[in-house]
N, C-alpha and C. Protein backbone atom coordinates (compact mmCIF):
# COMPACT_ATOMS: atom_id res chain seq x y z
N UNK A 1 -14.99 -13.56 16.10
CA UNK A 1 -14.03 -12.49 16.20
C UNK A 1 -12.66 -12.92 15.67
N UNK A 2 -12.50 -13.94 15.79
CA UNK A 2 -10.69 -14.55 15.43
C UNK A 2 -11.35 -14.27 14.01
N UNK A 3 -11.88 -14.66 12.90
CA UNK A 3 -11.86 -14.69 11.59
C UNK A 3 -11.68 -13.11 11.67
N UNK A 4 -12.13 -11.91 12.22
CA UNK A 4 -12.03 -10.62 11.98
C UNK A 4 -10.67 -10.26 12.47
N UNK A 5 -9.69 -11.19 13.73
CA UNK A 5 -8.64 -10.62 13.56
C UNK A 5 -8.06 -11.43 12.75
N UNK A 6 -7.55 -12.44 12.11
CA UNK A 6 -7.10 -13.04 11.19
C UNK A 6 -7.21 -12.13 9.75
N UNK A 7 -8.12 -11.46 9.50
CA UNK A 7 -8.61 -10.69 8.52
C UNK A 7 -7.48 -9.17 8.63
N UNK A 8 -7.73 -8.74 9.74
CA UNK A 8 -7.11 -7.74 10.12
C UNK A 8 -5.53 -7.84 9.62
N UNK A 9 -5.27 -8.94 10.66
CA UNK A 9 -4.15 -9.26 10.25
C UNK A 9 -2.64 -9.19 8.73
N UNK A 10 -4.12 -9.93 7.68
CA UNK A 10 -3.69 -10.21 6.64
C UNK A 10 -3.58 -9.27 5.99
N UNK A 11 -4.57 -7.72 6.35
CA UNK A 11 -4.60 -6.55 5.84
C UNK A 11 -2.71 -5.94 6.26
N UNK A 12 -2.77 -6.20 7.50
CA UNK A 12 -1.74 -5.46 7.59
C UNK A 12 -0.82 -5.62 6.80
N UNK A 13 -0.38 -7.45 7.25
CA UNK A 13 0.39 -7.67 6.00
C UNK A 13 0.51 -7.13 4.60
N UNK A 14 -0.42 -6.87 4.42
CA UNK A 14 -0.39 -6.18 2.40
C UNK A 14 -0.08 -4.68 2.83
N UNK A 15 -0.48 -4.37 3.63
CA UNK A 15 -0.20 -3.13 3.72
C UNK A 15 1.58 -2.83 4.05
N UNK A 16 1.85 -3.49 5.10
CA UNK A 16 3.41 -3.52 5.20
C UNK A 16 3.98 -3.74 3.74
N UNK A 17 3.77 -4.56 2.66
CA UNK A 17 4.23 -4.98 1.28
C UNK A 17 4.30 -3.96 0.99
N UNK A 18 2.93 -3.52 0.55
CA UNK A 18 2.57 -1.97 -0.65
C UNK A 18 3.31 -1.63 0.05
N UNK A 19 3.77 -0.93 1.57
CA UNK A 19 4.90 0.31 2.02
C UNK A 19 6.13 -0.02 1.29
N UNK A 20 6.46 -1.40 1.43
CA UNK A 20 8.28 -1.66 1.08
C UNK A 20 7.86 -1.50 -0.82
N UNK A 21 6.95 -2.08 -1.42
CA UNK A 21 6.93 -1.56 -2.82
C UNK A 21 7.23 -0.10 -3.19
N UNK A 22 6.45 0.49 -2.30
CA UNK A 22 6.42 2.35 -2.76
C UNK A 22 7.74 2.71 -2.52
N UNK A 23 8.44 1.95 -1.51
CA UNK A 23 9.99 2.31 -0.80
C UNK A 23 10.59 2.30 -2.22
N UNK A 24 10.61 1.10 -2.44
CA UNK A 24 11.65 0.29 -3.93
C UNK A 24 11.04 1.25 -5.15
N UNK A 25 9.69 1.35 -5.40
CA UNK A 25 9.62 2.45 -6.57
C UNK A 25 10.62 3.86 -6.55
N UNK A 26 10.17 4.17 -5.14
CA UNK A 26 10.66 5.49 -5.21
C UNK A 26 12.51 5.30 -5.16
N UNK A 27 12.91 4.45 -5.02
CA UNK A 27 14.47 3.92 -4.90
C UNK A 27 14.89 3.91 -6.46
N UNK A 28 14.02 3.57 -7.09
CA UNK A 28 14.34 2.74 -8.50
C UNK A 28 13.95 4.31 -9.08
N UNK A 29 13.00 5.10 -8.74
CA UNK A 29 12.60 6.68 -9.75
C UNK A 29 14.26 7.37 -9.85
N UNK A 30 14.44 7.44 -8.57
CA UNK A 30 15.66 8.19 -8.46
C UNK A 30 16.95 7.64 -9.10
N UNK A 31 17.01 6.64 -9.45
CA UNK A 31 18.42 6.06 -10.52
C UNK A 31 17.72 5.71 -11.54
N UNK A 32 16.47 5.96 -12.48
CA UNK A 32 16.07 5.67 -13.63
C UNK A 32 16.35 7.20 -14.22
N UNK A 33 16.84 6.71 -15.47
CA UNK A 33 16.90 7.41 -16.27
C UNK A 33 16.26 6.89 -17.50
N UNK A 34 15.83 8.25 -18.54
CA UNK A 34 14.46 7.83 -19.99
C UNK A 34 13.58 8.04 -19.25
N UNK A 35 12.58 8.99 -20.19
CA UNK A 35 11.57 9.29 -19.66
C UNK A 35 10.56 8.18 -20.40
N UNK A 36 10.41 7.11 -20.59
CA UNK A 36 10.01 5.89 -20.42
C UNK A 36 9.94 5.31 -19.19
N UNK A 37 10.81 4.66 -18.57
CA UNK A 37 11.07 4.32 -17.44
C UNK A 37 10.45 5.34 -16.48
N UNK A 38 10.68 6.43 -16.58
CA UNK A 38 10.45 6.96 -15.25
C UNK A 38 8.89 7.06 -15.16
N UNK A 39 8.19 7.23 -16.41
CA UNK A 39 7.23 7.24 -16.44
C UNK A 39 6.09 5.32 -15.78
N UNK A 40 7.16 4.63 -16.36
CA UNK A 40 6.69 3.57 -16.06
C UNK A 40 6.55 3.42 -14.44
N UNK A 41 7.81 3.96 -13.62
CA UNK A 41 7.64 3.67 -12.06
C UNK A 41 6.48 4.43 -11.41
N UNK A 42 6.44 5.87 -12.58
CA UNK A 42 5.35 7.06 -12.01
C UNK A 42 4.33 6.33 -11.50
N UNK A 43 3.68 5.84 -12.96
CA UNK A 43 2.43 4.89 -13.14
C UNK A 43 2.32 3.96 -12.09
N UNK A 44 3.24 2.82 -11.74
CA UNK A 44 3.46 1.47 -10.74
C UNK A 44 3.05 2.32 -9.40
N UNK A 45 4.21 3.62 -9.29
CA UNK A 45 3.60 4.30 -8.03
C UNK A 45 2.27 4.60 -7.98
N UNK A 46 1.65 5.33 -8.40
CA UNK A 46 0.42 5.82 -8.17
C UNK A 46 -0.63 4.50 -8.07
N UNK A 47 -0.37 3.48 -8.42
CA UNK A 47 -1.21 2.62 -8.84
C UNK A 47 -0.72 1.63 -7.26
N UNK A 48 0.20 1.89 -6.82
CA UNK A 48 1.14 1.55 -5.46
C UNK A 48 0.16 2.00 -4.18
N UNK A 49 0.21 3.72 -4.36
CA UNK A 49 -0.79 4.31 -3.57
C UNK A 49 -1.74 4.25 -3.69
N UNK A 50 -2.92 4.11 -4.49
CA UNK A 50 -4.23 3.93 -4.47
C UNK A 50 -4.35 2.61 -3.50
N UNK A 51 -4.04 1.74 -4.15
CA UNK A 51 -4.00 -0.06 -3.10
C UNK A 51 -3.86 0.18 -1.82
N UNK A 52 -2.68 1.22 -1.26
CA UNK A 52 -2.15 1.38 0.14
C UNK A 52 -3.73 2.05 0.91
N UNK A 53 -4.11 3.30 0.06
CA UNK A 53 -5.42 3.90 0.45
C UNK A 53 -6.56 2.79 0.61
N UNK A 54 -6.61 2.33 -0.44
CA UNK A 54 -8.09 1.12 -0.09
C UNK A 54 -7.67 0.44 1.06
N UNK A 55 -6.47 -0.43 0.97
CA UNK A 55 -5.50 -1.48 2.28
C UNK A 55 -5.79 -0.75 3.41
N UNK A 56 -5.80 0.41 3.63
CA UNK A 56 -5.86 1.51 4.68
C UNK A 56 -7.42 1.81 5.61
N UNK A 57 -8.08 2.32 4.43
CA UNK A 57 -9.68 1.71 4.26
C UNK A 57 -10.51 1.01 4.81
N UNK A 58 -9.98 -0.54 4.00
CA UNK A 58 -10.29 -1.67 4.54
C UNK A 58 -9.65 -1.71 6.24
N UNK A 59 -8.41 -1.77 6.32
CA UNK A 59 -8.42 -2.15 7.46
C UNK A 59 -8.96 -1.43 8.61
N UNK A 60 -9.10 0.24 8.42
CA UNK A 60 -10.09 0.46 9.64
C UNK A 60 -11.30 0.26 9.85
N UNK A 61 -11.80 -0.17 8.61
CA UNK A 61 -13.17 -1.11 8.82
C UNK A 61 -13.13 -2.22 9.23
N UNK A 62 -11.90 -3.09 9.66
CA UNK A 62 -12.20 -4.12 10.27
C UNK A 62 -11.83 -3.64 11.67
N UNK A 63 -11.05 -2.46 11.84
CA UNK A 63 -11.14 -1.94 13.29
C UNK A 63 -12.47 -1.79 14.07
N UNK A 64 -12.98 -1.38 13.39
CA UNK A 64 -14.14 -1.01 14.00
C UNK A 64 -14.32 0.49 14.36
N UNK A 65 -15.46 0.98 14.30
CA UNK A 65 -15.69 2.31 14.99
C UNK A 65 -15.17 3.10 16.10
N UNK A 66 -14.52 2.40 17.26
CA UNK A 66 -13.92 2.67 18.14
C UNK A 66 -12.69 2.64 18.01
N UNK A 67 -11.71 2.12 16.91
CA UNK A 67 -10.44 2.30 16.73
C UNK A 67 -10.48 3.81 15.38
N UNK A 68 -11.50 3.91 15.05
CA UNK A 68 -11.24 5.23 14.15
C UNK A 68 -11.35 6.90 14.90
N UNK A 69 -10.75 7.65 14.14
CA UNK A 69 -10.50 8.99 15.29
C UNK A 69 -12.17 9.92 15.24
């Protein structure tokens, strides 16, 4: 069980990251200007959220059945 919370754990961690990344994208959309750039953060975002969804995923599969609703 410790290797599954250790696991857990480490999920969260990435998951807390990806949140403060999506924070800073969406910080950085709003003072970019060129639709280059903005397009570039678009992309980083979406590609931000997908990871957060799997990170999300994964970690209620290491919850287990009884921590899901």
């Amino acid at each position: 069980m410790a290797e599954n919370d250790a696991a857990y754990v480490e999920v969260e961690e990435r998951i807390r990251a990806v949140r403060d990344n999506i924070r800073d994208l969406v910080e950085q959309a709003s003072a970019a200007s060129g639709e280059a750039a903005e397009q570039r953060i678009a992309d980083r975002l979406s590609e931000q959220e997908a990871l957060l969804e799997r990170l999300i995923q994964e970690r209620d599969g290491l919850a287990g059945p009884a921590a899901q609703p």
